[in-house]
Protein backbone atom coordinates (compact mmCIF):
# COMPACT_ATOMS: atom_id res chain seq x y z
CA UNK A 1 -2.89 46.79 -33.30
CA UNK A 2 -4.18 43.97 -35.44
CA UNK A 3 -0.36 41.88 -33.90
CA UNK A 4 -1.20 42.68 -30.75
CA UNK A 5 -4.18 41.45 -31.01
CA UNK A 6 -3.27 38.18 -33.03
CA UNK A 7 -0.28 37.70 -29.62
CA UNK A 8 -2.97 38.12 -27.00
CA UNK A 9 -4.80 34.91 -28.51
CA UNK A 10 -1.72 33.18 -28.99
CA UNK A 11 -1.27 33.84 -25.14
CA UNK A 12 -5.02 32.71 -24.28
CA UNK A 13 -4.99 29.95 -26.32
CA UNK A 14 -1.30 28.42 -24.72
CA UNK A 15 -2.73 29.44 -21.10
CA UNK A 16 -6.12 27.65 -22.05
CA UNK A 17 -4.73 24.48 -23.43
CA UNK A 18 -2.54 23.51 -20.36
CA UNK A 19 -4.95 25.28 -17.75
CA UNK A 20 -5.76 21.77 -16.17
CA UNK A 21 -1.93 21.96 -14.06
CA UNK A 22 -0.28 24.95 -14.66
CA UNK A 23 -1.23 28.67 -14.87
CA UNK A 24 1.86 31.09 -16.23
CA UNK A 25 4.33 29.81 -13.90
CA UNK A 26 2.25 28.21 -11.63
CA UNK A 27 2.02 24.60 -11.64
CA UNK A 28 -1.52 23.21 -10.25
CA UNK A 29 -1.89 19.66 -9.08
CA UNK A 30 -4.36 17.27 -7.34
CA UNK A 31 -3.37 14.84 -5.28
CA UNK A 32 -5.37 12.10 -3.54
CA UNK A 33 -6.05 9.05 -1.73
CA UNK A 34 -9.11 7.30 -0.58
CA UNK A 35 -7.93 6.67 3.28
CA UNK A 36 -8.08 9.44 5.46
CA UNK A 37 -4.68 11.34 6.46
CA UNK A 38 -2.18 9.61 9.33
CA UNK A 39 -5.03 6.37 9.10
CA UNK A 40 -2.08 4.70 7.31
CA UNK A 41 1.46 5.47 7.07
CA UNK A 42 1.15 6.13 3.15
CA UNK A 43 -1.56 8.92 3.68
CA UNK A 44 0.34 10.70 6.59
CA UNK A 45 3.63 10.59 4.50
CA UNK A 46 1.94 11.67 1.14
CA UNK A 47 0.20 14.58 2.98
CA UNK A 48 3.20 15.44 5.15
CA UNK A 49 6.23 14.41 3.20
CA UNK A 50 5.94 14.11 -0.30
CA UNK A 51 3.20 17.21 -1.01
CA UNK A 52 5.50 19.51 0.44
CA UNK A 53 8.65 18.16 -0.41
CA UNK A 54 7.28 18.12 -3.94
CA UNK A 55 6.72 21.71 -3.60
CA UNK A 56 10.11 22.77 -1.71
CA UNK A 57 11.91 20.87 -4.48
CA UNK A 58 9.98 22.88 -7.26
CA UNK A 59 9.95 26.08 -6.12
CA UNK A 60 13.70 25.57 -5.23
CA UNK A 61 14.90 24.63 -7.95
CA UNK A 62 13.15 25.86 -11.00
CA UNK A 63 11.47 29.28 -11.19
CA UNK A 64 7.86 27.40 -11.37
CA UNK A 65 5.40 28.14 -8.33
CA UNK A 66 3.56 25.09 -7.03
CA UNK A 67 -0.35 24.89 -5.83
CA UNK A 68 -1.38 22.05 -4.73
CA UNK A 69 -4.71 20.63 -3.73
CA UNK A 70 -5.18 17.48 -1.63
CA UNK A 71 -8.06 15.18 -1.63
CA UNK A 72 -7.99 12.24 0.67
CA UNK A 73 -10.50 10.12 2.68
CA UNK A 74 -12.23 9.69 -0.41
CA UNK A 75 -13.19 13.42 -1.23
CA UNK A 76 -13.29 12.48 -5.08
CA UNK A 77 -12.00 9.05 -5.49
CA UNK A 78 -12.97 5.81 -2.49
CA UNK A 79 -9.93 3.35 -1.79
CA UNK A 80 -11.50 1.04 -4.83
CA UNK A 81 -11.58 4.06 -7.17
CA UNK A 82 -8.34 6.09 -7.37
CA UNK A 83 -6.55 4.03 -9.85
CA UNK A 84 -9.88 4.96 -12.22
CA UNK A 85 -9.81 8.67 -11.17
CA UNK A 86 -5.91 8.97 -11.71
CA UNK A 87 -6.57 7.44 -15.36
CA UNK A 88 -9.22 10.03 -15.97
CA UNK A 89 -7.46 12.71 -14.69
CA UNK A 90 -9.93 13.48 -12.06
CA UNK A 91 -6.67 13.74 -9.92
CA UNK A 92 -3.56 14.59 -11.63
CA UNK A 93 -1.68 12.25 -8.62
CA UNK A 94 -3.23 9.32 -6.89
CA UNK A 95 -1.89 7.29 -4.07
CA UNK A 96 -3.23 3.92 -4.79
CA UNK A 97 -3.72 0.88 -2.04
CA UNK A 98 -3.27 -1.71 -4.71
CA UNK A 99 -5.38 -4.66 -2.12
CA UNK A 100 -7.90 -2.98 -3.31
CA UNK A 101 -7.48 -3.48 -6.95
CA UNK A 102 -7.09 -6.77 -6.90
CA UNK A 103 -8.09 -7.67 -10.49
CA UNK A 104 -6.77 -4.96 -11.96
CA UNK A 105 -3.37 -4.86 -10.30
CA UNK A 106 -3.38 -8.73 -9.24
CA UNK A 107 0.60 -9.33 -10.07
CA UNK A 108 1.60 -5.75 -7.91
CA UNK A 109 -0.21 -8.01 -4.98
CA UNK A 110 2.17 -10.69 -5.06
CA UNK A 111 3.18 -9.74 -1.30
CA UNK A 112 0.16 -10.53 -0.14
CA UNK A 113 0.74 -14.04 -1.64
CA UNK A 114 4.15 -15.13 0.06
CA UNK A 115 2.59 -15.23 3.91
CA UNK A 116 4.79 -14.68 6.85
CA UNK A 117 7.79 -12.65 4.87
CA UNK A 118 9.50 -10.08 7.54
CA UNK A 119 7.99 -7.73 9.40
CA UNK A 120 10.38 -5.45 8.87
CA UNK A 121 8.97 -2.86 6.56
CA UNK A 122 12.60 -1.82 5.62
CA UNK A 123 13.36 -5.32 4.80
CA UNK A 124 10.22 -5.06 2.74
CA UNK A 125 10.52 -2.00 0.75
CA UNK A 126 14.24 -2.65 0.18
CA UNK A 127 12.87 -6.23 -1.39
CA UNK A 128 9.68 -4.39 -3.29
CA UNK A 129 11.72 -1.64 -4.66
CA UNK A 130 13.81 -3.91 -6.07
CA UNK A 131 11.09 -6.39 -7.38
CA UNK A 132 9.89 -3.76 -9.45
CA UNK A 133 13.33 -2.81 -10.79
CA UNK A 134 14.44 -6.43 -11.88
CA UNK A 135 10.28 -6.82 -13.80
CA UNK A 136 9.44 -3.47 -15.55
CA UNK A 137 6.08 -5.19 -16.33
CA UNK A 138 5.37 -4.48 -12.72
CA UNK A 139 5.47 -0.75 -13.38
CA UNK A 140 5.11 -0.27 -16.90
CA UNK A 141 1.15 -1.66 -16.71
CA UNK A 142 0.26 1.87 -15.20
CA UNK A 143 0.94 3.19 -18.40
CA UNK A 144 0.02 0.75 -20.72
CA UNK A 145 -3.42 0.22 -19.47
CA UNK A 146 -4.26 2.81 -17.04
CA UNK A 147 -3.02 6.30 -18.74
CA UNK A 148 -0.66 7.40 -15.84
CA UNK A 149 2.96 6.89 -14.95
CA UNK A 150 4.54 5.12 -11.91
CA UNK A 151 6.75 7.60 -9.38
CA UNK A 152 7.01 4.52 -7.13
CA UNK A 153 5.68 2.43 -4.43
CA UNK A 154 5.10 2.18 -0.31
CA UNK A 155 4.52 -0.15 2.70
CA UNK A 156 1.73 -1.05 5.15
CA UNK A 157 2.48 -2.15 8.65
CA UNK A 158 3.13 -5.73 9.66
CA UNK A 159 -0.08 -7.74 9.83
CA UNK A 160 -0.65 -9.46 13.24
CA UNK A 161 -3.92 -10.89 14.57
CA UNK A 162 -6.48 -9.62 17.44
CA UNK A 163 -8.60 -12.05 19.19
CA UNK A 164 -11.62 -12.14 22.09
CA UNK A 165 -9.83 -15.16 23.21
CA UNK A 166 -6.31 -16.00 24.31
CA UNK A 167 -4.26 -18.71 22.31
CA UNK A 168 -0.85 -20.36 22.06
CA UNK A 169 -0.78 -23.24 19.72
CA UNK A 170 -1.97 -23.18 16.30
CA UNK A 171 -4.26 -25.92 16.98
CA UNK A 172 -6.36 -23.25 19.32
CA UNK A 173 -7.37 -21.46 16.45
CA UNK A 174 -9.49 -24.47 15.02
CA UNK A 175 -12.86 -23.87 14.73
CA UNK A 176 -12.53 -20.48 15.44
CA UNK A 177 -14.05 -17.32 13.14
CA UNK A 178 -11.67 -15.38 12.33
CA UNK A 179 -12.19 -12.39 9.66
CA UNK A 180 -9.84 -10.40 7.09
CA UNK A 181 -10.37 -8.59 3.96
CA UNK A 182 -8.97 -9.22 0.51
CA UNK A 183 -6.37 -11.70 0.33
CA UNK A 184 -5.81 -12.07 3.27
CA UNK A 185 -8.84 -14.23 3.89
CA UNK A 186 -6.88 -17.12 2.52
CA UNK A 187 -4.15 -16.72 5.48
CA UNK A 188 -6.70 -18.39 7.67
CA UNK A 189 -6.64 -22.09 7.69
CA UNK A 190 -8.04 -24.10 9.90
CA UNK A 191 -10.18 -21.46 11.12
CA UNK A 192 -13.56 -20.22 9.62
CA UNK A 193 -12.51 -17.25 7.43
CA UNK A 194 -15.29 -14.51 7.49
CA UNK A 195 -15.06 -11.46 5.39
CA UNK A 196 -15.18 -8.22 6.66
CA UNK A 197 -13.83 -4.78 7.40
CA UNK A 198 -12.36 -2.70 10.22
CA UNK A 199 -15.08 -0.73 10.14
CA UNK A 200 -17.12 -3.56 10.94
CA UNK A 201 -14.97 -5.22 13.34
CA UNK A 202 -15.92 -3.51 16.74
CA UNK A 203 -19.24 -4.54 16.57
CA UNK A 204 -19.02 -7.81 15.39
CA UNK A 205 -16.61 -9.30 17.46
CA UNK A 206 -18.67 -7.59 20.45
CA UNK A 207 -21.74 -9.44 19.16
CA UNK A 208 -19.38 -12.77 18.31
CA UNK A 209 -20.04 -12.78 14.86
CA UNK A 210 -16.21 -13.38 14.49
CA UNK A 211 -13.53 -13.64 17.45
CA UNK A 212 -10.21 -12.29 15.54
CA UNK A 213 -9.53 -10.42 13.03
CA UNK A 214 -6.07 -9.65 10.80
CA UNK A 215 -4.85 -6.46 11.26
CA UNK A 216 -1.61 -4.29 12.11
CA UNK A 217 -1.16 -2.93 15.92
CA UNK A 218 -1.38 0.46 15.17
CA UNK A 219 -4.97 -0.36 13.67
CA UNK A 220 -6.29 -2.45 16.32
CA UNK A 221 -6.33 0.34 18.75
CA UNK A 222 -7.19 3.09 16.55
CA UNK A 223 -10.42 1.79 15.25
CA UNK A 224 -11.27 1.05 19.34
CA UNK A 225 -10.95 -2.88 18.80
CA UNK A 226 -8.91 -3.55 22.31
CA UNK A 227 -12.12 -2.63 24.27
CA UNK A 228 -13.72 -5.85 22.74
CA UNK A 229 -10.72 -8.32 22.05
CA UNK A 230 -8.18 -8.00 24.52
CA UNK A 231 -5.54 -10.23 23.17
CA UNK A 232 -3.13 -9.01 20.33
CA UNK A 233 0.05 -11.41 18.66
CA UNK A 234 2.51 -10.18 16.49
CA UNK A 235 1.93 -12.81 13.93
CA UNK A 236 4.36 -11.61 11.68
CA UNK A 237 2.82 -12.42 8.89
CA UNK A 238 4.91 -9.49 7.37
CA UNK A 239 4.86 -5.68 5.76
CA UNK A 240 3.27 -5.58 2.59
CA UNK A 241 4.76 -3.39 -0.11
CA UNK A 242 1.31 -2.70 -1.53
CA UNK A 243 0.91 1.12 -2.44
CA UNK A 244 1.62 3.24 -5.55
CA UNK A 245 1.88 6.74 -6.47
CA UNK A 246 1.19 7.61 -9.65
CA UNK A 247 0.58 10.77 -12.39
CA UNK A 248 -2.00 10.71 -15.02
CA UNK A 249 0.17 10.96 -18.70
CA UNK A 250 -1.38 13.77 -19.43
CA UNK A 251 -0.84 15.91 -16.63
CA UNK A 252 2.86 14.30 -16.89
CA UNK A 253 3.63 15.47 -20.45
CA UNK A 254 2.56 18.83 -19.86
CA UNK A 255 5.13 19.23 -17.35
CA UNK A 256 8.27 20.43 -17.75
CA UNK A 257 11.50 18.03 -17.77
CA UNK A 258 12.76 19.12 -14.97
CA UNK A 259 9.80 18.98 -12.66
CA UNK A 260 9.11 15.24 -14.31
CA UNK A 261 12.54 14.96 -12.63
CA UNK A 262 11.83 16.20 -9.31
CA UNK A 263 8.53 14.17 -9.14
CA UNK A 264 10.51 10.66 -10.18
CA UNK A 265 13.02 11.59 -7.40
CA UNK A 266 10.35 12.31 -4.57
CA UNK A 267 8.12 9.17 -5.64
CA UNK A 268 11.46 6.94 -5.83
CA UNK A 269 12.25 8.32 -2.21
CA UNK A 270 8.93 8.31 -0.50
CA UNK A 271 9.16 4.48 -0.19
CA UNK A 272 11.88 4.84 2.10
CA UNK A 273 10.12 7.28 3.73
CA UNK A 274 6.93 5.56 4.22
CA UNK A 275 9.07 2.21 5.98
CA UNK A 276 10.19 4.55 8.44
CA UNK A 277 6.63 5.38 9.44
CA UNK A 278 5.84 1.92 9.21
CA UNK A 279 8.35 0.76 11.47
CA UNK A 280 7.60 3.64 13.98
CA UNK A 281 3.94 2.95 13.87
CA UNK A 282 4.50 -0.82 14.19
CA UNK A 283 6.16 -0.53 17.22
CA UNK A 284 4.32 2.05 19.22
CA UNK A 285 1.10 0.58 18.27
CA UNK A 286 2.41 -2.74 20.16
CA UNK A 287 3.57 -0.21 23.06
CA UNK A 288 -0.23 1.73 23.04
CA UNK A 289 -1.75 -1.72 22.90
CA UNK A 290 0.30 -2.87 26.00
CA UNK A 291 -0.35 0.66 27.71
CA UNK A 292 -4.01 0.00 27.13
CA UNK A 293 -3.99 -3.28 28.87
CA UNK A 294 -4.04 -5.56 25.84
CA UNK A 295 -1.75 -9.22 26.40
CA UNK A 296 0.65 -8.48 24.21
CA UNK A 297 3.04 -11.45 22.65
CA UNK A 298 4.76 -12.79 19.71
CA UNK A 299 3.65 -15.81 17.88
CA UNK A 300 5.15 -19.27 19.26
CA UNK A 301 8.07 -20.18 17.40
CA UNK A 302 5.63 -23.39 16.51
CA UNK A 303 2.92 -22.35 16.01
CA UNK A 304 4.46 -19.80 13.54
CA UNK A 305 6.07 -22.98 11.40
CA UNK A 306 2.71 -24.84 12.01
CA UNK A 307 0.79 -22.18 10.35
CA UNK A 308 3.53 -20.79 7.08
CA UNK A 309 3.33 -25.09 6.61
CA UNK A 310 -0.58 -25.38 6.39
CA UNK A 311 -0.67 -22.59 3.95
CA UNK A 312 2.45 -24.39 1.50
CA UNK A 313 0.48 -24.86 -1.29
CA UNK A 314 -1.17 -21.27 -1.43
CA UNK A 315 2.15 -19.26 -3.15
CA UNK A 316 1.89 -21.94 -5.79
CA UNK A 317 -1.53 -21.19 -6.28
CA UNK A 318 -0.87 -17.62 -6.69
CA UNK A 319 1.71 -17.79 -9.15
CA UNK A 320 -1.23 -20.35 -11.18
CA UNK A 321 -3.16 -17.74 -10.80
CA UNK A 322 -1.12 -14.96 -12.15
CA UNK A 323 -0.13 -17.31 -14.91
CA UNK A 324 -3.72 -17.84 -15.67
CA UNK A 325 -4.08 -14.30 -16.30
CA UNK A 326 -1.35 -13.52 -18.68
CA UNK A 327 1.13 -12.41 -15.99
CA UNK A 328 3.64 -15.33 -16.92
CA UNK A 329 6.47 -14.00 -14.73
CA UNK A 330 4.65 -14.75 -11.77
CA UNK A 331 6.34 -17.19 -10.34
CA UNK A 332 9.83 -15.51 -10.88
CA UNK A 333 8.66 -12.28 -9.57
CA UNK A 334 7.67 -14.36 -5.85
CA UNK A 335 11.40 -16.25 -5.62
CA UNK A 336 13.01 -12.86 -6.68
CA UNK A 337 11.27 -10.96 -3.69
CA UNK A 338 11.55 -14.26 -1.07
CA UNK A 339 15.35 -14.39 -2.30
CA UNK A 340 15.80 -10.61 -1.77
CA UNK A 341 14.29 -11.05 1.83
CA UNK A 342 16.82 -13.58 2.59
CA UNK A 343 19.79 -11.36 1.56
CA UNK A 344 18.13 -8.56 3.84
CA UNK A 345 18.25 -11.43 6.85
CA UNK A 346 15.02 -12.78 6.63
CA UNK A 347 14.51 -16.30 7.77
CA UNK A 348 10.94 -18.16 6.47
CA UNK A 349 8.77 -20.18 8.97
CA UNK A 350 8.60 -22.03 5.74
CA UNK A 351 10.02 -21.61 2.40
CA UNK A 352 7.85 -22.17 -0.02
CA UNK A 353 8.67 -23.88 -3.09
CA UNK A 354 7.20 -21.98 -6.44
CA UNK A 355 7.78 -23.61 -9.98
């Protein structure tokens, strides 16, 4: 009696001490973002690719069972907080949108800094992915100061910009107010650059607080904004590989190897995943905005060059920046990423010179 007794609190106490993600055979995780699902491509392909991918893979191929638990549109963790809540294991899995850590994760940004790379979000992730493989430090940070480990990263749509007014040259958008959010306030030159929000953007350009604003297509007509600004052009100012997933370390090193396995493989693949969607939404959200009665058009070919040239000296700027802060290889990691554009066919309105 007094063994069986001494095995059933061995039993509790093993259960007890990894109760946080799995149960017997069952492996609990929570998994999160701060954007609401199908809003952006990463949230629809985290909720309707990798979650039960992750769980076909596991059940399939080890005898584990998987439950898992999502929380998205900011359930426990808001856009600016999910880095902090994967860290504290608040969720085990967090899908980060790095622009908006942008002290924290300022060098994992540095797409944001090279303006008008392709709009192909293939081209992109292709030249991401492979960013991150040829400067660990790019990955390894999660670790080292943020207590989780990088499965790998993800796109957003090509940027383009939405006026109230129609333009051609990039001399019409001179005096202008045009609005963005993060970094991409320093895209607009010229014009007067007002900070802002989508969620802010219907009523302001209604009221003419601003008359543009940066945003992707399929954005533009899901927050409403073609009922106030009519006019859209595909600015190209390119995809942005600028989302992670990651795993808090301790919820990773109480798995077993070969779900750590399965996890590295379906975080490595959703990147290629997530371009698809970005491509797809990209170019219906250009078809919705034409069926909607939005003008429609590319950039000028000149007005393109005109605009990459007045904005020369920002990539430099950047990489000072990043230097500034400790992240010596800044500079590096921006040629590796505009050279690995160019291989994928990518031609710059102006290519910026980064020392």
């Amino acid at each position: 009696m007094r063994k069986m007794s001494i095995l059933v609190a061995a039993l509790a106490t093993t259960s007890l001490s990894t109760a946080n993600v799995a149960f017997a055979d069952t492996i609990n995780l929570r998994l999160g973002s701060g954007h609401p699902i199908g809003m952006l491509a990463y949230t629809e392909t985290a909720s309707k690719w990798f979650a039960p991918e992750l769980k076909r893979r596991i059940e399939g191929r080890t005898d584990h069972k998987v439950k898992l638990q999502e929380l998205h549109a900011g359930q426990v963790a808001r856009v600016t907080e999910v880095l902090s809540s994967t860290r504290d294991g608040i969720l085990d899995i967090g899908f980060i949108s790095m622009i908006f850590e942008p002290s924290n994760l300022f060098p994992q940004n540095f797409t944001l800094f090279l303006p008008f790379g392709s709009g192909d979000a293939r081209q992109v992730t292709a030249a991401g992915k492979a960013a991150y493989e040829a400067f660990p430090e790019l990955h390894t940070t999660f670790e080292e100061n943020f207590n989780q480990v990088y499965l790998g990263g993800a796109c957003l749509e090509n940027y383009g910009l939405g006026t109230t007014f129609d333009w051609t040259k990039f001399s019409d958008l001179q005096g202008r107010k045009i609005a963005g959010a993060g970094t991409n306030l320093d895209w607009i030159v010229g014009a007067t650059a007002v900070a802002s929000n989508l969620n802010e953007a219907y009523q302001s350009m209604q009221s003419g607080v601003y008359e543009g604003y940066i945003s992707a297509s399929s954005w533009w007509h899901s927050f409403k904004l073609n009922e106030v600004a009519p006019f859209f052009t595909k600015a190209d100012f390119g995809a942005q590989y600028l989302n992670a997933v990651t795993i808090n370390k301790q919820s990773w090193d109480r798995l077993p190897p070969e779900v750590q396995e399965i996890l590295r493989e379906v975080g490595a693949e959703w990147a290629d995943v997530t371009a698809e969607v970005c491509a797809r939404n990209d170019a219906g959200g250009l078809e919705q905005l034409r069926k909607l009665g939005v003008d429609v058009r590319e950039i000028d070919a000149a007005a393109k060059q005109d605009w990459a040239t007045a904005l020369s000296a920002f990539p430099q700027r950047m990489a000072d920046e990043m230097r500034s802060r400790g992240h010596a290889s800044g500079a590096e990691i921006m040629n590796f990423y505009m050279s690995e554009l160019e291989k994928h066919g990518h031609k710059w309105a102006h290519r910026y010179e980064i020392k």
